[in-house]
Protein backbone atom coordinates (compact mmCIF):
# COMPACT_ATOMS: atom_id res chain seq x y z
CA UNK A 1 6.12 -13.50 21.70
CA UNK A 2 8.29 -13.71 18.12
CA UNK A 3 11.79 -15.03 17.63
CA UNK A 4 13.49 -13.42 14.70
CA UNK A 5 16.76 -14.25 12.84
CA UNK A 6 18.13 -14.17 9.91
CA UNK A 7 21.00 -16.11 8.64
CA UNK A 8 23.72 -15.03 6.61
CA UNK A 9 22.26 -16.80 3.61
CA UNK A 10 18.93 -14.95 3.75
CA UNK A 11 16.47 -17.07 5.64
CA UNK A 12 14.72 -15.05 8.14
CA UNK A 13 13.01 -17.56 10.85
CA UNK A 14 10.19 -16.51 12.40
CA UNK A 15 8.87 -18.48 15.86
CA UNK A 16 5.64 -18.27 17.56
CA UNK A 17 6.84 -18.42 21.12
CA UNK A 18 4.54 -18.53 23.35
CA UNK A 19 4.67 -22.19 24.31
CA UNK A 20 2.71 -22.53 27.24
CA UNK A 21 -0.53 -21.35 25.37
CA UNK A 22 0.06 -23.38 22.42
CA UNK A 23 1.37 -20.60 20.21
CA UNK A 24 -2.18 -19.16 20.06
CA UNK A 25 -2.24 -15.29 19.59
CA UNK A 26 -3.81 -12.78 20.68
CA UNK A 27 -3.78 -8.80 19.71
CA UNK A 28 -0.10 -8.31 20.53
CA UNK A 29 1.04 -11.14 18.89
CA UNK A 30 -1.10 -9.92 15.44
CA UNK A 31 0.63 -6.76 16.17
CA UNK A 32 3.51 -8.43 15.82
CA UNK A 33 3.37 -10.30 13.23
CA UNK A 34 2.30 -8.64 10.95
CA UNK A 35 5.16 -5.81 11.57
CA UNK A 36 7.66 -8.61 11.09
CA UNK A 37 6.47 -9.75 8.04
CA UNK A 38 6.61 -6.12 6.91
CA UNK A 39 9.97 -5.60 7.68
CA UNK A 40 11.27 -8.89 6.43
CA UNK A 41 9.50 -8.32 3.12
CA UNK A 42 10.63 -5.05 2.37
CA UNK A 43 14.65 -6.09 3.62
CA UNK A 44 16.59 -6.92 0.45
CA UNK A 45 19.01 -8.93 1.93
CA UNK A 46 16.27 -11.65 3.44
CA UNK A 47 15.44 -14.51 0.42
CA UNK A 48 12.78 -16.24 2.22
CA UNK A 49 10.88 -16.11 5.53
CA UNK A 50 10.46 -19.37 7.68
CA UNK A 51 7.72 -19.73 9.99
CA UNK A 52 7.42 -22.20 12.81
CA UNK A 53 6.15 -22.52 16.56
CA UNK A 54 8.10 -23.61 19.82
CA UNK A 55 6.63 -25.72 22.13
CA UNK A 56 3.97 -28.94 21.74
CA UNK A 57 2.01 -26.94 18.55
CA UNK A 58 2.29 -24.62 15.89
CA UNK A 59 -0.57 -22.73 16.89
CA UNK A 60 -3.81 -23.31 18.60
CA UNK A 61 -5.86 -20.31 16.79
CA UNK A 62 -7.05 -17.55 19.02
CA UNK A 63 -6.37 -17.04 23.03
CA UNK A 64 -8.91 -18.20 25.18
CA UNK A 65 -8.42 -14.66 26.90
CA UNK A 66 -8.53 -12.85 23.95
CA UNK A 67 -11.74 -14.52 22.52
CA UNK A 68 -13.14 -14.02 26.09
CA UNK A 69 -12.55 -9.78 25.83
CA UNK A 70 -14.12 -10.01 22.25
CA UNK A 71 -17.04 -11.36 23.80
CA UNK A 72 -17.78 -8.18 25.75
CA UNK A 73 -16.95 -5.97 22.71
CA UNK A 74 -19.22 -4.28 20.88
CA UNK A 75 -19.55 -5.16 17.29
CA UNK A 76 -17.52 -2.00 15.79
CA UNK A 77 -14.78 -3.01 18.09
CA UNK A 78 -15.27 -6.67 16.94
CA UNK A 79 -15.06 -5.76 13.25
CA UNK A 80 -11.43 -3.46 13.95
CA UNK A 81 -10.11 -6.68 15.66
CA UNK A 82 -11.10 -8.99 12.72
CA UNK A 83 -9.81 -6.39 10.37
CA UNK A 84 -6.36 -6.51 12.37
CA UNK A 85 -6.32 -10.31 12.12
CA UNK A 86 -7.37 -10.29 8.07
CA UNK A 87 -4.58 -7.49 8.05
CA UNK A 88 -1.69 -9.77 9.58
CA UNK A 89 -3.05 -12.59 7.63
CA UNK A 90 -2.79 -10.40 3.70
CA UNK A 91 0.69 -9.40 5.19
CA UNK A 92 2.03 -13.14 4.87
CA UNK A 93 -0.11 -14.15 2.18
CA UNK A 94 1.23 -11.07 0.08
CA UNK A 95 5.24 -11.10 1.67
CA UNK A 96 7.08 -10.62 -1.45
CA UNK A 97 9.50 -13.20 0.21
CA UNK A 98 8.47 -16.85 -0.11
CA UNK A 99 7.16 -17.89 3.12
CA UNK A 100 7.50 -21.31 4.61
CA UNK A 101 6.19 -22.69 7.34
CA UNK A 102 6.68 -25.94 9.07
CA UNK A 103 3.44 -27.28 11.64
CA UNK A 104 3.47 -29.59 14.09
CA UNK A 105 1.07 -30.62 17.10
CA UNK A 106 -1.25 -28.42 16.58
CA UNK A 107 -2.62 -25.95 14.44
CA UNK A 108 -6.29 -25.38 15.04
CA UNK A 109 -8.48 -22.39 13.78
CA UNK A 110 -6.40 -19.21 12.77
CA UNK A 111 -3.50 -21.41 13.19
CA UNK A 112 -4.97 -22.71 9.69
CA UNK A 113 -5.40 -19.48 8.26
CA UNK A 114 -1.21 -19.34 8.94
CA UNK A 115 -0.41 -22.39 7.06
CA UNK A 116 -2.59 -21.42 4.18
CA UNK A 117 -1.07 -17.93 3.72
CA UNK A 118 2.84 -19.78 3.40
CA UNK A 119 3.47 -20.83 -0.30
CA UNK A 120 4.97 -23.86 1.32
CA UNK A 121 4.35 -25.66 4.07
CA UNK A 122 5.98 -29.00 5.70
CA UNK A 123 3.72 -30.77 8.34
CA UNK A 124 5.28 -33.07 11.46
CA UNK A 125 3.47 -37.03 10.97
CA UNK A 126 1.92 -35.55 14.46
CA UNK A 127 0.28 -32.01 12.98
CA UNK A 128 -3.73 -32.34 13.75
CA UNK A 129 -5.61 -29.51 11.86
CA UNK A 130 -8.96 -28.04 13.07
CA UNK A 131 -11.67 -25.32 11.77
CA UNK A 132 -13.01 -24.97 15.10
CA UNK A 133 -15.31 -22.00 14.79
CA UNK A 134 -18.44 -23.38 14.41
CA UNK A 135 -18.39 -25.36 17.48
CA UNK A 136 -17.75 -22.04 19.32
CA UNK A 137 -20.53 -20.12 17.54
CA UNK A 138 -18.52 -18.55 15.43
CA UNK A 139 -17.37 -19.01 11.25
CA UNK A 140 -13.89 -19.48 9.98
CA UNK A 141 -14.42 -16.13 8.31
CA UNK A 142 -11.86 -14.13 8.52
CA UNK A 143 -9.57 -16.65 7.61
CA UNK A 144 -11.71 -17.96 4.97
CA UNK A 145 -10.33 -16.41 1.80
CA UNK A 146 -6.74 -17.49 2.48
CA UNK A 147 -7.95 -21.06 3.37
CA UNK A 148 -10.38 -21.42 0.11
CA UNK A 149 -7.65 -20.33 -1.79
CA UNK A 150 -5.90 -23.52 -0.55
CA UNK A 151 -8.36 -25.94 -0.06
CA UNK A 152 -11.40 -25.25 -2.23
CA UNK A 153 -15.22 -24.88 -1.84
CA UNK A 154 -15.56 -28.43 -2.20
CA UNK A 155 -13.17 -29.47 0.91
CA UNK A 156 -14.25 -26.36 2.77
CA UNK A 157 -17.76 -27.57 2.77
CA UNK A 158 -16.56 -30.55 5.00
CA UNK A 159 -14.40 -29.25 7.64
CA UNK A 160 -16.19 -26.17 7.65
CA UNK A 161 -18.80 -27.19 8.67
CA UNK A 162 -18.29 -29.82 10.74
CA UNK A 163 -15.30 -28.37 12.67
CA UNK A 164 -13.53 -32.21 12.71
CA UNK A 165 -9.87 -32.32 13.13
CA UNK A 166 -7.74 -33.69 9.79
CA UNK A 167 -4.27 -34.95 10.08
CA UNK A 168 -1.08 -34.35 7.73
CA UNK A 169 -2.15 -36.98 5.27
CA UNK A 170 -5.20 -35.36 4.72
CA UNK A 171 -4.13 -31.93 4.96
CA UNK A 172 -1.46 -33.01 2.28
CA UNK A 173 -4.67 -34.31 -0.01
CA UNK A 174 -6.14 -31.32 -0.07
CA UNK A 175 -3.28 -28.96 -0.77
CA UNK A 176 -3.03 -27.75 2.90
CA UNK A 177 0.40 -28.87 2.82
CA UNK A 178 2.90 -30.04 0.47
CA UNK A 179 4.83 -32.82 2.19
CA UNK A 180 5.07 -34.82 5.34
CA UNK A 181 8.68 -35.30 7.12
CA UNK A 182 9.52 -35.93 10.51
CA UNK A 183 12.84 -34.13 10.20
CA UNK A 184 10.29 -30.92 8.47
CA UNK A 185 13.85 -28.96 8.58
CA UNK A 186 15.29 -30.94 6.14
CA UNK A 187 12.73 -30.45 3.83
CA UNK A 188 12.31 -26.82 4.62
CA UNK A 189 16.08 -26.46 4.10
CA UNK A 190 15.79 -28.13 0.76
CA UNK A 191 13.27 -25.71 -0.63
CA UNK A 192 15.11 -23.00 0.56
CA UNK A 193 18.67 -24.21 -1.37
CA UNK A 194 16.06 -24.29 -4.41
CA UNK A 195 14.93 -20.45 -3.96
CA UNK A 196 18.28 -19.70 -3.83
CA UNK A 197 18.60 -20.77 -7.74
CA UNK A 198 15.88 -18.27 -8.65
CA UNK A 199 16.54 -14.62 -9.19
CA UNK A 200 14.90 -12.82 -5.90
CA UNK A 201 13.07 -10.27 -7.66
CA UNK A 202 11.47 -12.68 -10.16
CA UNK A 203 10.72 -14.76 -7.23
CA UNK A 204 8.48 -11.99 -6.03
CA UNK A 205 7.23 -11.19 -9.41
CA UNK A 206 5.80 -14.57 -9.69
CA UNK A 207 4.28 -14.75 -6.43
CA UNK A 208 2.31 -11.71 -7.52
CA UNK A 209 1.32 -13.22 -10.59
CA UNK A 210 0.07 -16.38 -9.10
CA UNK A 211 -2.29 -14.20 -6.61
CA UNK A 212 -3.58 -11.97 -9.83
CA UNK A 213 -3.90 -15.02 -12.43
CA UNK A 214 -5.44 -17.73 -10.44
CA UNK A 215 -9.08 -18.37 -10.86
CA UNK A 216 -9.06 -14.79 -13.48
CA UNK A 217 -11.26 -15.26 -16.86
CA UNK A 218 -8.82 -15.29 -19.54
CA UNK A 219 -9.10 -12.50 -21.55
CA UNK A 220 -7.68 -10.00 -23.54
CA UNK A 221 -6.94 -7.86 -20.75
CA UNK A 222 -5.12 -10.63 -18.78
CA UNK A 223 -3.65 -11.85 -21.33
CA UNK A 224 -1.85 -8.10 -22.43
CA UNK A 225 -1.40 -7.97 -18.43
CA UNK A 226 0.88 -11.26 -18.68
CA UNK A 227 2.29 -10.11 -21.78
CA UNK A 228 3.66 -6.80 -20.58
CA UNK A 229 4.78 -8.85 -17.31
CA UNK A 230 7.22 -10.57 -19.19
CA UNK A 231 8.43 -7.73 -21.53
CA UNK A 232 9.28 -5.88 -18.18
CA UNK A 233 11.38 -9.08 -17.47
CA UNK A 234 13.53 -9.71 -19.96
CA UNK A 235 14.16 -6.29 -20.58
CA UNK A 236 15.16 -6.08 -17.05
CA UNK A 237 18.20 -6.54 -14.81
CA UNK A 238 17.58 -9.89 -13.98
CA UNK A 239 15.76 -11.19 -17.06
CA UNK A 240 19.35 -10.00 -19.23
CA UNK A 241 21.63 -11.81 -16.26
CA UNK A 242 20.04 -14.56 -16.30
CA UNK A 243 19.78 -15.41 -20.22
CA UNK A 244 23.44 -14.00 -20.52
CA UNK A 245 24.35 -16.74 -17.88
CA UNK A 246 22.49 -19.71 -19.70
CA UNK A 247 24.32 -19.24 -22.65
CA UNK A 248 27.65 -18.23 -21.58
CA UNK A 249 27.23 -21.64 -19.34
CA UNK A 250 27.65 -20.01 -15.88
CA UNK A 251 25.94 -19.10 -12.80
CA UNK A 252 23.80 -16.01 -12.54
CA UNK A 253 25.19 -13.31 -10.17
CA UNK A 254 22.41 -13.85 -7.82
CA UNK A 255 23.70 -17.18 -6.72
CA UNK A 256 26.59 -17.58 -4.67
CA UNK A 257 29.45 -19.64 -5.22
């Protein structure tokens, strides 16, 4: 249901692969995922994860099968699932690897909740995004605090509610995505030569800092939190390499020649 590889640079593609039902997942492919975002954010030798679907979409959200066994469930069993899917979801969101994802065709319901867990994301001129659930009975809950992290209350109270499908331009309005390219591998591969500037560890530093600062009062707590943040850093490895390199004019051992 995955395709994995990684490169000898770092990038570690990951591909949705089940074509013929529109990339849309069920419990295996949660499973899955959110092993392979484990793995690939623990492995010091991957620099960034890429995320992408075969076939006509990205992903089309849940499997009609799948939605049609939760039915039957009882509630406990409904609640494990969801926590499996919110599980999966906090895996990408929180890979210490930057994450991008490229969407095309379509990516409707969780297939949201995907894009808004990658720090970047490229959409195809052709990507049509949905929050289906209410039009099924259901709420976008699950995937909710990933996608109000993106979008905001104030867009969420639109397509929320009611459930209308949004194209790239709009997606790219309201911070869904960050640019629109019909060759999305370019622009994914340009990203990726800029990550490759960045120290790897302070990559992953400030992906955690992002997730604890944003939306935080600003305090005196936070703002000895921050403080000490950056003490750790330029005391550290990476924080002494990389000044030493400014001013002796070279490169910084983490990037390759």
């Amino acid at each position: 249901m995955l395709e994995i590889a990684t490169d000898s640079r770092g990038l570690a593609r990951v591909t949705l692969n089940r074509p013929e039902k529109h990339n849309a997942f069920d419990a295996a492919t949660i499973l899955e995922l959110t092993r392979a975002f484990a793995a690939l954010g623990g492995d010091a030798g991957v620099r960034a994860v890429l995320l992408a679907g075969n076939g006509p979409s990205f992903s089309a959200g849940a499997d009609a099968r799948w939605m049609r066994e939760q039915a039957a469930a009882s509630q406990d069993e409904n609640h494990a699932d969801a926590m499996r899917l919110s599980d999966m979801l906090a895996t990408i969101n929180e890979c210490p690897k930057p994450v991008i994802a490229i969407v095309h065709g379509n990516a409707f319901g969780g297939g949201v909740g995907l894009a808004a867990c990658a720090d970047m994301v490229v959409a195809k001129p052709d990507a049509q995004f949905r929050l289906s659930e209410v039009r099924l009975g259901l709420t976008p809950s699950t995937i909710s605090p990933f996608v109000l992290a993106k979008i905001g209350s104030a867009q969420a109270r639109r397509w929320f509610l009611t459930a209308e499908s949004f194209g790239a331009e709009q997606a790219l309005a309201m911070g869904l995505v960050h640019a629109i390219s019909e060759d999305a591998e370019a622009v994914a591969e340009g990203w990726f030569q800029a990550l490759l500037l960045g120290a790897p560890g302070a990559i992953s530093d400030a992906k955690a800092l992002i997730r604890d600062v944003a939306g935080a009062t600003i305090s005196y707590s936070l703002r000895a939190d921050t403080a000490e943040r950056i003490a750790a850093r330029r005391a550290g490895d990476e924080g002494r390499e990389g000044l030493s390199a400014f001013l002796d004019k070279r490169k910084p051992g983490w990037v390759k020649p």
